[in-house]
Protein backbone atom coordinates (compact mmCIF):
# COMPACT_ATOMS: atom_id res chain seq x y z
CA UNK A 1 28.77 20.31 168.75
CA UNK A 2 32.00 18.68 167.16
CA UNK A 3 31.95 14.81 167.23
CA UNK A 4 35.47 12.83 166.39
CA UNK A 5 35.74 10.06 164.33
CA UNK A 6 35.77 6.57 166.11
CA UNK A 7 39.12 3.86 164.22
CA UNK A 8 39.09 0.40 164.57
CA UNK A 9 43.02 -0.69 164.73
CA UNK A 10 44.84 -3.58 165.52
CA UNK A 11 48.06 -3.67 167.32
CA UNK A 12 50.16 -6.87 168.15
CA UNK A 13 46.71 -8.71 167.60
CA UNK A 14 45.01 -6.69 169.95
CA UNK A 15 41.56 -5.11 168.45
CA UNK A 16 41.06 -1.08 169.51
CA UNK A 17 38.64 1.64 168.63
CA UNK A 18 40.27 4.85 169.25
CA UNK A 19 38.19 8.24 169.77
CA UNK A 20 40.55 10.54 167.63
CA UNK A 21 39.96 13.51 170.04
CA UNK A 22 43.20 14.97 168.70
CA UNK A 23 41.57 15.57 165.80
CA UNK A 24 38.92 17.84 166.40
CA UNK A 25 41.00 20.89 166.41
CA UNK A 26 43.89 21.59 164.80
CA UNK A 27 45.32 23.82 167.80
CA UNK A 28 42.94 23.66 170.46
CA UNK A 29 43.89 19.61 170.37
CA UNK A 30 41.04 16.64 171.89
CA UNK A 31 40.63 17.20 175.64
CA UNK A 32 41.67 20.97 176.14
CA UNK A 33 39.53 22.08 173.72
CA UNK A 34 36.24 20.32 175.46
CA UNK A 35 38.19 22.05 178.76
CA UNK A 36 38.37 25.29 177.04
CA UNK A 37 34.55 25.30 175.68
CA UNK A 38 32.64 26.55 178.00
CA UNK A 39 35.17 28.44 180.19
CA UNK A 40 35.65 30.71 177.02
CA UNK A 41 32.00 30.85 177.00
CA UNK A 42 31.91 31.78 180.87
CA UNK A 43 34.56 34.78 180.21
CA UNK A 44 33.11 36.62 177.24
CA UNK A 45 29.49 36.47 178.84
CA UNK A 46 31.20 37.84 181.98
CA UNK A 47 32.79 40.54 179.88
CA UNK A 48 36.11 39.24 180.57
CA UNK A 49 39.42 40.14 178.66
CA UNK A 50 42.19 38.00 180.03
CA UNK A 51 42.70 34.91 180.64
CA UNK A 52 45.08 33.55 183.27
CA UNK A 53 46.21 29.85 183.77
CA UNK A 54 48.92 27.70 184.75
CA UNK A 55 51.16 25.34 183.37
CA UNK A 56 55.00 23.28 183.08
CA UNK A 57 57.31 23.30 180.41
CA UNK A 58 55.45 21.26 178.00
CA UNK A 59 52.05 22.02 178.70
CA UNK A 60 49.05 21.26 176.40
CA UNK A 61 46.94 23.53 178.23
CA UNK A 62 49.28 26.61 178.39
CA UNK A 63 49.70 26.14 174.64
CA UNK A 64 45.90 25.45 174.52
CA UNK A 65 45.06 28.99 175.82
CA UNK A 66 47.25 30.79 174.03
CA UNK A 67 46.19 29.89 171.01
CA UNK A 68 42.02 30.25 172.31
CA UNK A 69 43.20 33.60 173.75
CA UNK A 70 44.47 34.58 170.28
CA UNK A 71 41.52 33.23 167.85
CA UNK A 72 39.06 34.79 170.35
CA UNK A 73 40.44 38.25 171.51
CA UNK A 74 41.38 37.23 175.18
CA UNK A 75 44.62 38.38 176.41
CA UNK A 76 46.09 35.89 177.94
CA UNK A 77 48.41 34.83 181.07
CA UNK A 78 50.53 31.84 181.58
CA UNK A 79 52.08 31.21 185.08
CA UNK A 80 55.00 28.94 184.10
CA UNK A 81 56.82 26.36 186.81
CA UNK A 82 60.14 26.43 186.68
CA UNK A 83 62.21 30.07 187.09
CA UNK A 84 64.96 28.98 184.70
CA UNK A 85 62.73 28.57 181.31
CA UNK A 86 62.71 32.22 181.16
CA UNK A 87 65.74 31.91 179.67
CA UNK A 88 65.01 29.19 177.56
CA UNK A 89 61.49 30.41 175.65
CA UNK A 90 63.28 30.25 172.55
CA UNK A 91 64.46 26.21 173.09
CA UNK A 92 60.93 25.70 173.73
CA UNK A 93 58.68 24.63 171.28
CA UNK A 94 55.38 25.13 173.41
CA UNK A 95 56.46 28.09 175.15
CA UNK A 96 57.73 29.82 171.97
CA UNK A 97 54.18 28.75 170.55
CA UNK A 98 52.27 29.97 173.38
CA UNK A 99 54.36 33.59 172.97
CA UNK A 100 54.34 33.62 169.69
CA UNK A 101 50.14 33.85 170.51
CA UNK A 102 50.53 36.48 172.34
CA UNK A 103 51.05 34.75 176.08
CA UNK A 104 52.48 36.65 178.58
CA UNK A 105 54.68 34.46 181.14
CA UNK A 106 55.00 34.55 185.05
CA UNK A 107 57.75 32.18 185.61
CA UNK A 108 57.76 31.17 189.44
CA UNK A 109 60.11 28.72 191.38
CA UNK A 110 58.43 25.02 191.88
CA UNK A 111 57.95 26.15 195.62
CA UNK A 112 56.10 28.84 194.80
CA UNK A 113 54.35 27.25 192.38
CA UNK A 114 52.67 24.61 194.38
CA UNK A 115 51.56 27.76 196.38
CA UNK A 116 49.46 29.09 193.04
CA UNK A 117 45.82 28.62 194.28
CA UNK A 118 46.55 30.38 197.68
CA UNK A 119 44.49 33.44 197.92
CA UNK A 120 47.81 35.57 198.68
CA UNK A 121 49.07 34.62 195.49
CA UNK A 122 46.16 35.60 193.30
CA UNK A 123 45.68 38.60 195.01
CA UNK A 124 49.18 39.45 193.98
CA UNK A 125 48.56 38.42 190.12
CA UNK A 126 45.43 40.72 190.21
CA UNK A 127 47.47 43.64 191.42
CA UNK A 128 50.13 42.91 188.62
CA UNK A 129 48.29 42.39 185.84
CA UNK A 130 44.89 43.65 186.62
CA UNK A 131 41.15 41.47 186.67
CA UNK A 132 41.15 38.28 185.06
CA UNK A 133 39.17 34.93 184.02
CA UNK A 134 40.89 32.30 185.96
CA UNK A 135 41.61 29.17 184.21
CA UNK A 136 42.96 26.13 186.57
CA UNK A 137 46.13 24.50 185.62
CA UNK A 138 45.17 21.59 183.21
CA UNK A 139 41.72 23.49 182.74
CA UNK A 140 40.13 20.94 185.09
CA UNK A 141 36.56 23.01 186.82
CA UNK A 142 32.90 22.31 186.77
CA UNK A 143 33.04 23.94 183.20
CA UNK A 144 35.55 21.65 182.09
CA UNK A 145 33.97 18.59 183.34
CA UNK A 146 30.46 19.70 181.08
CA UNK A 147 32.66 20.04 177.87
CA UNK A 148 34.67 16.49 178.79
CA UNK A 149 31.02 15.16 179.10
CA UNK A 150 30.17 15.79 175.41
CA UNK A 151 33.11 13.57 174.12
CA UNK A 152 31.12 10.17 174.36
CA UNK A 153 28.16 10.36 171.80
CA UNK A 154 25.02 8.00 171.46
CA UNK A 155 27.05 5.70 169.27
CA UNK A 156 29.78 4.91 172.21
CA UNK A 157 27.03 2.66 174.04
CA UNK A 158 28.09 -0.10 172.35
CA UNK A 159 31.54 0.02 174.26
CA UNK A 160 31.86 -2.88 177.05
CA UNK A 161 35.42 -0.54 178.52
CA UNK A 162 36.45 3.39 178.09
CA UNK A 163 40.03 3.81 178.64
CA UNK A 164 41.33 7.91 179.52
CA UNK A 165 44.74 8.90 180.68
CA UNK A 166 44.24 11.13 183.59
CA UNK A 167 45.85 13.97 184.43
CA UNK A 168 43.87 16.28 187.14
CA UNK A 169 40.90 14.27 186.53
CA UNK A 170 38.49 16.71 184.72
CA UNK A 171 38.55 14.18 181.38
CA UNK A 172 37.71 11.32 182.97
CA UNK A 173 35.56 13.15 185.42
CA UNK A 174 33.35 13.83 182.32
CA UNK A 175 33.61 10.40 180.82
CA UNK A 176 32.12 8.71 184.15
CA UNK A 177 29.18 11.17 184.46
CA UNK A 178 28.26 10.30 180.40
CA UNK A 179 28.62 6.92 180.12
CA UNK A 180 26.37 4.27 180.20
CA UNK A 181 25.80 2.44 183.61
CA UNK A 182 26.68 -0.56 181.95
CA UNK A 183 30.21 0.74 180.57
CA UNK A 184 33.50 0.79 183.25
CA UNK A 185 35.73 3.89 182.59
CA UNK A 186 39.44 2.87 183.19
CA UNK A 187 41.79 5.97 183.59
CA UNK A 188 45.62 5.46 183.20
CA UNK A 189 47.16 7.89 185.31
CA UNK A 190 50.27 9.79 184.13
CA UNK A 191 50.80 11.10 187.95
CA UNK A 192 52.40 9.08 190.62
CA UNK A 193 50.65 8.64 194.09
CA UNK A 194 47.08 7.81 194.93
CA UNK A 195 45.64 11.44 195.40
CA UNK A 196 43.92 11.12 191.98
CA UNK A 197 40.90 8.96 193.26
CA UNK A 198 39.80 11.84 195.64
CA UNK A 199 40.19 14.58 192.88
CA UNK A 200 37.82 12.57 190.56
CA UNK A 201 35.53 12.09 193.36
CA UNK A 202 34.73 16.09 193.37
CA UNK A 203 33.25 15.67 190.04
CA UNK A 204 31.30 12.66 190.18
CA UNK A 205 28.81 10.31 192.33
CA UNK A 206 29.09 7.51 189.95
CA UNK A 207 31.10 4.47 190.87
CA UNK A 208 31.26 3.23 187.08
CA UNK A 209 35.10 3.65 187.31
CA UNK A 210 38.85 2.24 188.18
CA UNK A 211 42.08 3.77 188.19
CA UNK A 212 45.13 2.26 187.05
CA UNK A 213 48.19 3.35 188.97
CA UNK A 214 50.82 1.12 187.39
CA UNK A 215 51.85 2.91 183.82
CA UNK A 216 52.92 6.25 185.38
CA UNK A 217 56.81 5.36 184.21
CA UNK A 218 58.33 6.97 187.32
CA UNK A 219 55.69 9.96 187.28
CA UNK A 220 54.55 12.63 185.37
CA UNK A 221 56.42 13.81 182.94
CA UNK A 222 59.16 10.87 183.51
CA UNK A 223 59.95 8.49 179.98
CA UNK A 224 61.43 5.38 180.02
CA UNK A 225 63.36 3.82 176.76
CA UNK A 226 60.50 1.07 176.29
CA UNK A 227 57.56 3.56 176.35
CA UNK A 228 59.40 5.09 173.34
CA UNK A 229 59.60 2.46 171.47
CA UNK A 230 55.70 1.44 172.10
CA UNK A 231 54.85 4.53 171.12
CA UNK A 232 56.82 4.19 167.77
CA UNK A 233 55.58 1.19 167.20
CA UNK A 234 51.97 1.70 167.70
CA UNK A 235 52.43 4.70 165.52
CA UNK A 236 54.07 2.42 162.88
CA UNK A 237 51.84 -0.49 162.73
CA UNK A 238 48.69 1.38 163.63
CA UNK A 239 49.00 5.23 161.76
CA UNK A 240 47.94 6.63 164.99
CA UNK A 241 50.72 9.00 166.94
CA UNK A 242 50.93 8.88 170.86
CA UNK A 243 52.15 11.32 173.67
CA UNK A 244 54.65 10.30 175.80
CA UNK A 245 52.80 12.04 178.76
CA UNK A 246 49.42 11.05 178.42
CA UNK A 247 48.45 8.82 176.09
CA UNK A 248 51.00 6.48 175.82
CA UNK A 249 51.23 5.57 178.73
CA UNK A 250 47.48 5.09 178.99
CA UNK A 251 47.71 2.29 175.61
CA UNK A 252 50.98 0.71 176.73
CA UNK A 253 48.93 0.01 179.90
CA UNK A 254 46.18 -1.34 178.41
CA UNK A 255 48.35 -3.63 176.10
CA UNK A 256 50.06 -4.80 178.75
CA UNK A 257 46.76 -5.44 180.73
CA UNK A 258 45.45 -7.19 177.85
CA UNK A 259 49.15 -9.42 177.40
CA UNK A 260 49.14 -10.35 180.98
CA UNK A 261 44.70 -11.65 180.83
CA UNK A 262 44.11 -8.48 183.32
CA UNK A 263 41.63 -7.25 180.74
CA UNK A 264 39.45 -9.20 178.49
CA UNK A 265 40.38 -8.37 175.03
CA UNK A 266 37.12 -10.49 174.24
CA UNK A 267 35.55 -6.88 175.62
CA UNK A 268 34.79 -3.58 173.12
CA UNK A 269 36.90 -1.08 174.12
CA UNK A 270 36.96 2.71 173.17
CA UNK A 271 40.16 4.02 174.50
CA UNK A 272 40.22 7.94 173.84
CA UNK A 273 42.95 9.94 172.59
CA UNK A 274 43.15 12.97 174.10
CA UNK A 275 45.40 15.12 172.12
CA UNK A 276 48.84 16.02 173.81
CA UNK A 277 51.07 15.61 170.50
CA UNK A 278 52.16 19.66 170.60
CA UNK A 279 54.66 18.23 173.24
CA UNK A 280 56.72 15.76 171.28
CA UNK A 281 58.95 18.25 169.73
CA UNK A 282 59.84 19.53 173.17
CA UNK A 283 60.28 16.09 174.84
CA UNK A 284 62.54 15.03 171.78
CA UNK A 285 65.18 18.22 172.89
CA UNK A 286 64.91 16.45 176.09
CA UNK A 287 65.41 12.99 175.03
CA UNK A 288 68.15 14.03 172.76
CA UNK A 289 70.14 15.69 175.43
CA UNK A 290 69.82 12.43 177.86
CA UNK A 291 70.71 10.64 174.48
CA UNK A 292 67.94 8.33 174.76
CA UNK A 293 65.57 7.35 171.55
CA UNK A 294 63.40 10.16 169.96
CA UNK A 295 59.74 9.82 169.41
CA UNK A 296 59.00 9.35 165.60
């Protein structure tokens, strides 16, 4: 089982131990690679040889599986929102990555994407491209959950507060079902709306755990000038590099939690990275085009 390192840091006087969960693969980056773990495991022992998921521009988890797909002889199958970025694979750092593994794209209008888990629709992508190991988008199943259960170790009990960003919910999911019944999980979600709280609730009985529905920055995928320069100046003072999606958001939240006496600083808290930094190249073409600051 891979463990990641636990580092103390201190940012505008605030003391943090971060989970480096981006560190514990070098491609298959913190929280999709516990996703990925046992669903590879799933496919091969059910003789499997594609894998098909789905994913957005930037996606972690499309870039994720293409890269499992290639290191462990899956073909593999991304269903990509967004019609237009089939002309525009080779502007895109993720999606060129992803082909450059060997991913095939679907690319399907936003309508029909919200449509992707509709019978009809799979039915159609097993006539086109034949029987295949399906993957959710964000990697977020039962299997996923298991794997997102093995971040927290023995040595995490210590922890008062567990901060996640959530996404679909598998991550923290996991974290809740692990921790210890004294520990509150606190997930930072990157999504706007309050759907999130029923999603998490299909993977766990525990009620260990808040959400915090305030650092979303206008929704997923949306940036704001003062999250960028948080997240350059955590980097700078601290070493450690943020997402703009995911994690970011999740520690300008708890900073700001922490400014404004919302959460006791007096407290241990493990907040876990979960990887996501494949998109920053990507989001800077963005951020450049809106001429806005880049990520550094």
């Amino acid at each position: 089982m891979i463990e990641s390192a636990n580092q103390s840091v201190t940012f505008d006087s605030i003391s943090l131990t971060v989970k480096r969960e981006d560190l514990v693969h070098p491609q298959i980056s913190g929280n999709k690679y516990r996703k990925l773990k046992y669903n590879l495991l799933e496919a091969q022992q059910r003789a499997h040889t594609t894998l098909l998921t789905f994913g957005g521009a930037y996606s972690n988890h499309i870039a994720a599986t293409a890269f499992a797909g290639k290191k462990y002889g899956f073909k593999t199958i991304g269903v990509i929102r967004g019609e237009e970025l089939k002309e525009k694979i080779s502007s895109n750092a993720t999606l060129q990555y992803a082909q450059e593994c060997g991913m095939q794209f679907e690319f399907v209008s936003r309508e029909a994407y919200r449509q992707k888990t509709e019978p009809s629709v799979l039915h159609r992508l097993q006539d086109k491209y034949g029987t295949f190991y399906l993957v959710p988008e964000g990697g977020t199943n039962v299997l996923a959950i298991k794997g997102c259960e093995e971040i927290l170790t023995a040595s995490d009990a210590v922890f008062d507060i567990i901060c996640s960003s959530v996404g679909t919910g598998g991550t923290i999911a996991g974290l809740i079902n692990s921790a210890q019944a004294q520990q509150k999980i606190l997930g930072f979600s990157s999504l706007k709306g309050d759907f999130l709280d029923a999603e998490i609730q299909k993977y766990t009985t525990q009620k260990n755990w808040e959400l915090m529905t305030d650092y979303h920055f206008g929704g997923y995928g949306k940036i704001k000038p003062e999250l960028i320069t948080f997240i350059n100046e955590f980097k700078e003072e601290t070493g450690i590099p943020l997402d703009p999606i995911y994690t970011g958001k999740m520690c300008y939240g708890i900073v700001d939690m922490i400014r404004h006496d919302l959460l006791d600083k007096t407290k241990r808290i493990l907040v876990i990275h979960t990887g996501g930094l494949q998109g920053i190249q990507g989001i800077n073409e963005k951020l450049r085009r809106q001429q806005l600051p880049l990520i550094t």
